[in-house]
C-alpha atoms as a PDB file:
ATOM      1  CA  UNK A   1     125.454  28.550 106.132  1.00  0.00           C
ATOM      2  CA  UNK A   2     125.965  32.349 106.177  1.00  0.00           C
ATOM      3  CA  UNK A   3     129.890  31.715 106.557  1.00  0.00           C
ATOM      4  CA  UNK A   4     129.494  29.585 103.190  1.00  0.00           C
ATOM      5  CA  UNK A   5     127.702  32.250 101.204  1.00  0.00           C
ATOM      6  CA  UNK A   6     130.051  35.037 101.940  1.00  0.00           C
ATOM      7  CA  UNK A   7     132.753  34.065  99.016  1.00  0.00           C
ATOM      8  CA  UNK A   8     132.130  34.036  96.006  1.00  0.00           C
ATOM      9  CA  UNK A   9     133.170  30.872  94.411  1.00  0.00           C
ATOM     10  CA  UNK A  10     131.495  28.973  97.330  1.00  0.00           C
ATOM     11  CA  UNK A  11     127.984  31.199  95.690  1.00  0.00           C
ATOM     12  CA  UNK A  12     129.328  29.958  92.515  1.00  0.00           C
ATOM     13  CA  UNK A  13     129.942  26.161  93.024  1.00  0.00           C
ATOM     14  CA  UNK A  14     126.641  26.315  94.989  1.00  0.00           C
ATOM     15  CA  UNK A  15     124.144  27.504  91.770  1.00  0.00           C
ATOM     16  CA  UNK A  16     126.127  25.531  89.515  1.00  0.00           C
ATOM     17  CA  UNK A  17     125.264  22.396  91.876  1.00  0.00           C
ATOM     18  CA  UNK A  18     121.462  24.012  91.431  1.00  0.00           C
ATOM     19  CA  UNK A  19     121.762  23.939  88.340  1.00  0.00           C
ATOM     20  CA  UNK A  20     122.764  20.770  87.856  1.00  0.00           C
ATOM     21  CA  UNK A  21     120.438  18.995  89.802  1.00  0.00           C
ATOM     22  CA  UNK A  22     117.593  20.964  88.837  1.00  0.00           C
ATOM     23  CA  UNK A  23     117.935  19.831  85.380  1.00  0.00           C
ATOM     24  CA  UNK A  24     118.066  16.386  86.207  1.00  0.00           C
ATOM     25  CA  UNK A  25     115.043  16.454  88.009  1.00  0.00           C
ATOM     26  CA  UNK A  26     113.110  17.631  85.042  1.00  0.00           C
ATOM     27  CA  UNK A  27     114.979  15.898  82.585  1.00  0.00           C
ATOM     28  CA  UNK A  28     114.557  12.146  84.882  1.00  0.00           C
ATOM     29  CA  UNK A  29     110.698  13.467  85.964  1.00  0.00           C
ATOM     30  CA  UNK A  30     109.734  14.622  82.326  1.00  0.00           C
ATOM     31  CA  UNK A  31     110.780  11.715  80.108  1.00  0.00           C
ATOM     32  CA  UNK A  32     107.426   9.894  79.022  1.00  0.00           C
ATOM     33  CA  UNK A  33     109.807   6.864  77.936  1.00  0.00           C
ATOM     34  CA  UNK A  34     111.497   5.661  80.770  1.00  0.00           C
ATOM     35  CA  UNK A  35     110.011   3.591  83.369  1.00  0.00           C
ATOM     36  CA  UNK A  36     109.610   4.395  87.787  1.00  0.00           C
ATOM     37  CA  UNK A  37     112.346   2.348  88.230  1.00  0.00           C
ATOM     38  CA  UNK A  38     114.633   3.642  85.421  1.00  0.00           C
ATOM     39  CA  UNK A  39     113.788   7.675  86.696  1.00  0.00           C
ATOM     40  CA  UNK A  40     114.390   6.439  89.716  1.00  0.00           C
ATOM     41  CA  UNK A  41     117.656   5.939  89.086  1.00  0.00           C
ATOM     42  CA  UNK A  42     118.752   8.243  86.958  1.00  0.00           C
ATOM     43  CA  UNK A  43     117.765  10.754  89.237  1.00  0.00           C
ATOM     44  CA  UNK A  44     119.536   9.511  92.121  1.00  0.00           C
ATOM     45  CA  UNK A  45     122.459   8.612  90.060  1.00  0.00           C
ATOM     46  CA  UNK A  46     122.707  12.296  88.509  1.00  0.00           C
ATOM     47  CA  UNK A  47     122.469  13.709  91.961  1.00  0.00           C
ATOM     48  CA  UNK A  48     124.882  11.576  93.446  1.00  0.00           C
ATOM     49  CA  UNK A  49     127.533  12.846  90.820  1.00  0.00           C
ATOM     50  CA  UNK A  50     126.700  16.394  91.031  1.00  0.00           C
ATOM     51  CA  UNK A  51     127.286  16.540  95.017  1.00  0.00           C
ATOM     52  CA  UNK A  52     130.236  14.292  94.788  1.00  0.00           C
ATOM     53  CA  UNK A  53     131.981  16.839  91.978  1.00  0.00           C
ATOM     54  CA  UNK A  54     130.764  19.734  94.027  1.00  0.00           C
ATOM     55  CA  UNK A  55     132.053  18.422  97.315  1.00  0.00           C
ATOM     56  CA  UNK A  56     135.624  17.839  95.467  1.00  0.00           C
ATOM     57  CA  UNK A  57     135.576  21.065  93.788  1.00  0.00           C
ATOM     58  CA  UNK A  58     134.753  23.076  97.165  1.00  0.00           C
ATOM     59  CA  UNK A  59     137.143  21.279  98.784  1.00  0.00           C
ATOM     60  CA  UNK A  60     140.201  21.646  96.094  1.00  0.00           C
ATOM     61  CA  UNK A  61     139.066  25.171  95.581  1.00  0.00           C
ATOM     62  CA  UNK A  62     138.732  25.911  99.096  1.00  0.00           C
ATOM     63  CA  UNK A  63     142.135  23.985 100.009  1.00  0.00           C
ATOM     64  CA  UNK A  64     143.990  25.662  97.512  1.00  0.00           C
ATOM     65  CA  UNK A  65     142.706  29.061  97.832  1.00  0.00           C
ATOM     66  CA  UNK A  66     142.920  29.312 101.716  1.00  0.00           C
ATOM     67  CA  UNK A  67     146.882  31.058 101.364  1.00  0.00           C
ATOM     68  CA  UNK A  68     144.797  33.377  98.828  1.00  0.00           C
ATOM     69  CA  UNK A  69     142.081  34.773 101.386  1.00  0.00           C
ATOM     70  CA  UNK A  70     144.700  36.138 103.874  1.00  0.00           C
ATOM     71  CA  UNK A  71     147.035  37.902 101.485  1.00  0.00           C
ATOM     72  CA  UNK A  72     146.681  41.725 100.651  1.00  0.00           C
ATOM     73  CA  UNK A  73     145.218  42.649  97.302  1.00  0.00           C
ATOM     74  CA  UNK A  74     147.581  44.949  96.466  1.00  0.00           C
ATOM     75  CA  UNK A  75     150.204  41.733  96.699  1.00  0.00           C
ATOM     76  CA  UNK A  76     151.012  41.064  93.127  1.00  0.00           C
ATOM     77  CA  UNK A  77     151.711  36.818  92.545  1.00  0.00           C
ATOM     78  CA  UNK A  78     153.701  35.511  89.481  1.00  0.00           C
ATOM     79  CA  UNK A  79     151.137  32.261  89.108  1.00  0.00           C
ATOM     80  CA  UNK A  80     147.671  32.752  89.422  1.00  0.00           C
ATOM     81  CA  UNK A  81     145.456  30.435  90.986  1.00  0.00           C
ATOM     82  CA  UNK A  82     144.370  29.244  87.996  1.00  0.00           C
ATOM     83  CA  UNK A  83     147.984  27.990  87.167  1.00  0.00           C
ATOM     84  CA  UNK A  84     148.573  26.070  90.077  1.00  0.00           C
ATOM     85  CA  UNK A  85     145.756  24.004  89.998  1.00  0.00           C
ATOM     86  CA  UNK A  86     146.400  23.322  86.573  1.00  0.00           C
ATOM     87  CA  UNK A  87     149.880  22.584  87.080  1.00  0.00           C
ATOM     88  CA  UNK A  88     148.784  20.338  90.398  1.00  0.00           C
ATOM     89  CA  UNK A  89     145.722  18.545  89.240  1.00  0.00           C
ATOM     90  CA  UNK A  90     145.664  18.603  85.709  1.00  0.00           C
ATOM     91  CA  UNK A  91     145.914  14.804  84.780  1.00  0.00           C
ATOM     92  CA  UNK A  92     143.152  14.003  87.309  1.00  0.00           C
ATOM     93  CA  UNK A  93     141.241  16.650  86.444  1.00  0.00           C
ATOM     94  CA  UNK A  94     141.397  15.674  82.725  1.00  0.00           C
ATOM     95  CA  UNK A  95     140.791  12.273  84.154  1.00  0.00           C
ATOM     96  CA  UNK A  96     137.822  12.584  86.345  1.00  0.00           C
ATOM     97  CA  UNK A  97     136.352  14.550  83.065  1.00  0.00           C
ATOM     98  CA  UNK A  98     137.037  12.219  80.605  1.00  0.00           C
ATOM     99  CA  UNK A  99     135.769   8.969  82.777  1.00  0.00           C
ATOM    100  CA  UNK A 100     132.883  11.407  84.132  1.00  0.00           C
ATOM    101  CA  UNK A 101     131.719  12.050  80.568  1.00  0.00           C
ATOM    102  CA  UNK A 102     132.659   7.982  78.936  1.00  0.00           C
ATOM    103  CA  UNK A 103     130.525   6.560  82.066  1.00  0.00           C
ATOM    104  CA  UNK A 104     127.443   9.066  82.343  1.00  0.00           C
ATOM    105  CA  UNK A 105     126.939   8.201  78.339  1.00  0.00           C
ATOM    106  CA  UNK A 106     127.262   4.743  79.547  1.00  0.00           C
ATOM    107  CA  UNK A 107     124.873   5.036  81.715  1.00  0.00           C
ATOM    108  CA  UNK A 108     122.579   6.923  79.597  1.00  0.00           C
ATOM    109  CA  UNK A 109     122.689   4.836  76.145  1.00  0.00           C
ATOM    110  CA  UNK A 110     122.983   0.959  77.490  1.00  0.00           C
ATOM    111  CA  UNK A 111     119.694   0.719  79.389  1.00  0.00           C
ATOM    112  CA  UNK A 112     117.296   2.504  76.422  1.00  0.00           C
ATOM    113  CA  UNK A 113     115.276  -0.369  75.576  1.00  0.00           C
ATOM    114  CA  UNK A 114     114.198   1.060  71.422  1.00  0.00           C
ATOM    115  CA  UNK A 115     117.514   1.026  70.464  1.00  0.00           C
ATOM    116  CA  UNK A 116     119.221  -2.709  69.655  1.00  0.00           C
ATOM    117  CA  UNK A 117     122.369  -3.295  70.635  1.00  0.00           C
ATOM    118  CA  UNK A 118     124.205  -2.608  67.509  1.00  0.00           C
ATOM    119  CA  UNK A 119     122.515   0.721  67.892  1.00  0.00           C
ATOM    120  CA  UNK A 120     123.822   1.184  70.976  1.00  0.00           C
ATOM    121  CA  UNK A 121     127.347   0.483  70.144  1.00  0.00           C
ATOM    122  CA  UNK A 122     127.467   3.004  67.678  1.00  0.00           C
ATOM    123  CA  UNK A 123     125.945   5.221  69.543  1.00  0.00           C
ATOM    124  CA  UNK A 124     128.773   4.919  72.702  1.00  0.00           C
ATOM    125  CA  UNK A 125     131.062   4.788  69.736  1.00  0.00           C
ATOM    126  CA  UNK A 126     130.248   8.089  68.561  1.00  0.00           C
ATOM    127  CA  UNK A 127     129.751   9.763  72.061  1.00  0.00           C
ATOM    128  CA  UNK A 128     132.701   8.269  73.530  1.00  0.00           C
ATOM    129  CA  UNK A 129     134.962   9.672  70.002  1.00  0.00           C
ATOM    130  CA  UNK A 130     133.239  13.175  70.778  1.00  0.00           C
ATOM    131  CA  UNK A 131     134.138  13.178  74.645  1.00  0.00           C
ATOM    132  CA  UNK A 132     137.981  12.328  73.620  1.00  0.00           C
ATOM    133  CA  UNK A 133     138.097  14.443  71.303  1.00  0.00           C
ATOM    134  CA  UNK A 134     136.835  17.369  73.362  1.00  0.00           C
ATOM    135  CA  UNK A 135     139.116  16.568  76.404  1.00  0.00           C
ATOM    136  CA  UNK A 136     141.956  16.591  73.829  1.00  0.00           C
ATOM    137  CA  UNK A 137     140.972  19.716  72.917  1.00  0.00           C
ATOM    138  CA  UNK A 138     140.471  20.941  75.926  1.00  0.00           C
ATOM    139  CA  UNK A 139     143.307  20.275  77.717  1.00  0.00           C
ATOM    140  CA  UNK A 140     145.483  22.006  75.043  1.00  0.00           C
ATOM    141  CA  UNK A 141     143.359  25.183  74.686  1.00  0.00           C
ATOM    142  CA  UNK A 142     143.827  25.414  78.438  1.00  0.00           C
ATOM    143  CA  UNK A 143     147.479  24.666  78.433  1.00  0.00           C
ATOM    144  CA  UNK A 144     148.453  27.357  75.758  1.00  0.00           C
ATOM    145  CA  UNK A 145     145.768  29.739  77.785  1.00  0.00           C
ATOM    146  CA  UNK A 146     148.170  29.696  81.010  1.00  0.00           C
ATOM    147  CA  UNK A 147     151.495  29.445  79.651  1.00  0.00           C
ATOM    148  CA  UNK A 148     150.881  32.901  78.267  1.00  0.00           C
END
């Protein structure tokens, strides 16, 4: 575990994982509305996803960066890290973001037992225009950030 701890963006992946599933444990544990069963769930749902997307991103980071660790520092490089793995991965990324964020609302909204179903559908409806719409965004604000 010390051998983990000594990089940086292994710290970094690590409290954002923390992070992550510290908030759904409060959020799943602290809602009066939702049954055992349905925290149960939830729970174990949200930290399923959060060590799955922290396992890939260690592993892409650490995969991609391994070249980077045994160069000098003084070495300049015409790409930055940061525009390889966008020009690698960016359709999965965008992907995996997109799908992330349409099923987790998914699985939020459907099982909420005060809304009807009418309610629901305009509720994914809404969510699932928001998500598109911010992975639209996103994946142009990032495109003109590393052509520069």
């Amino acid at each position: 575990m010390s051998n983990f701890l000594q990089k940086p963006r292994n710290k970094a992946i690590l409290s954002v994982y923390l992070f992550f599933v510290c908030g759904s444990v409060l959020s799943s544990v602290l809602n009066p509305v939702m049954s055992l069963g349905e925290k149960l769930f939830i729970l174990c749902f949200n930290i399923f996803s959060a060590t799955l997307f922290a396992f890939l991103i260690y592993v892409l980071l650490n995969k991609l960066m391994k070249d980077e660790d045994h160069k000098h520092p003084a070495a300049p490089e015409k790409n930055g890290i940061n525009q390889v793995i966008w020009k690698k991965y960016k359709k999965p990324l965008i992907l995996f973001v997109y799908f992330g964020g349409v099923f987790s609302v998914c699985a939020v909204i459907i099982p909420m037992p005060i809304y009807t179903v009418a309610e629901k559908l305009v509720i994914l409806s809404i969510a699932i225009i928001f998500i598109t719409i911010g992975c639209i965004l996103a994946y142009k604000v990032t495109n003109k950030m590393l052509s520069k």
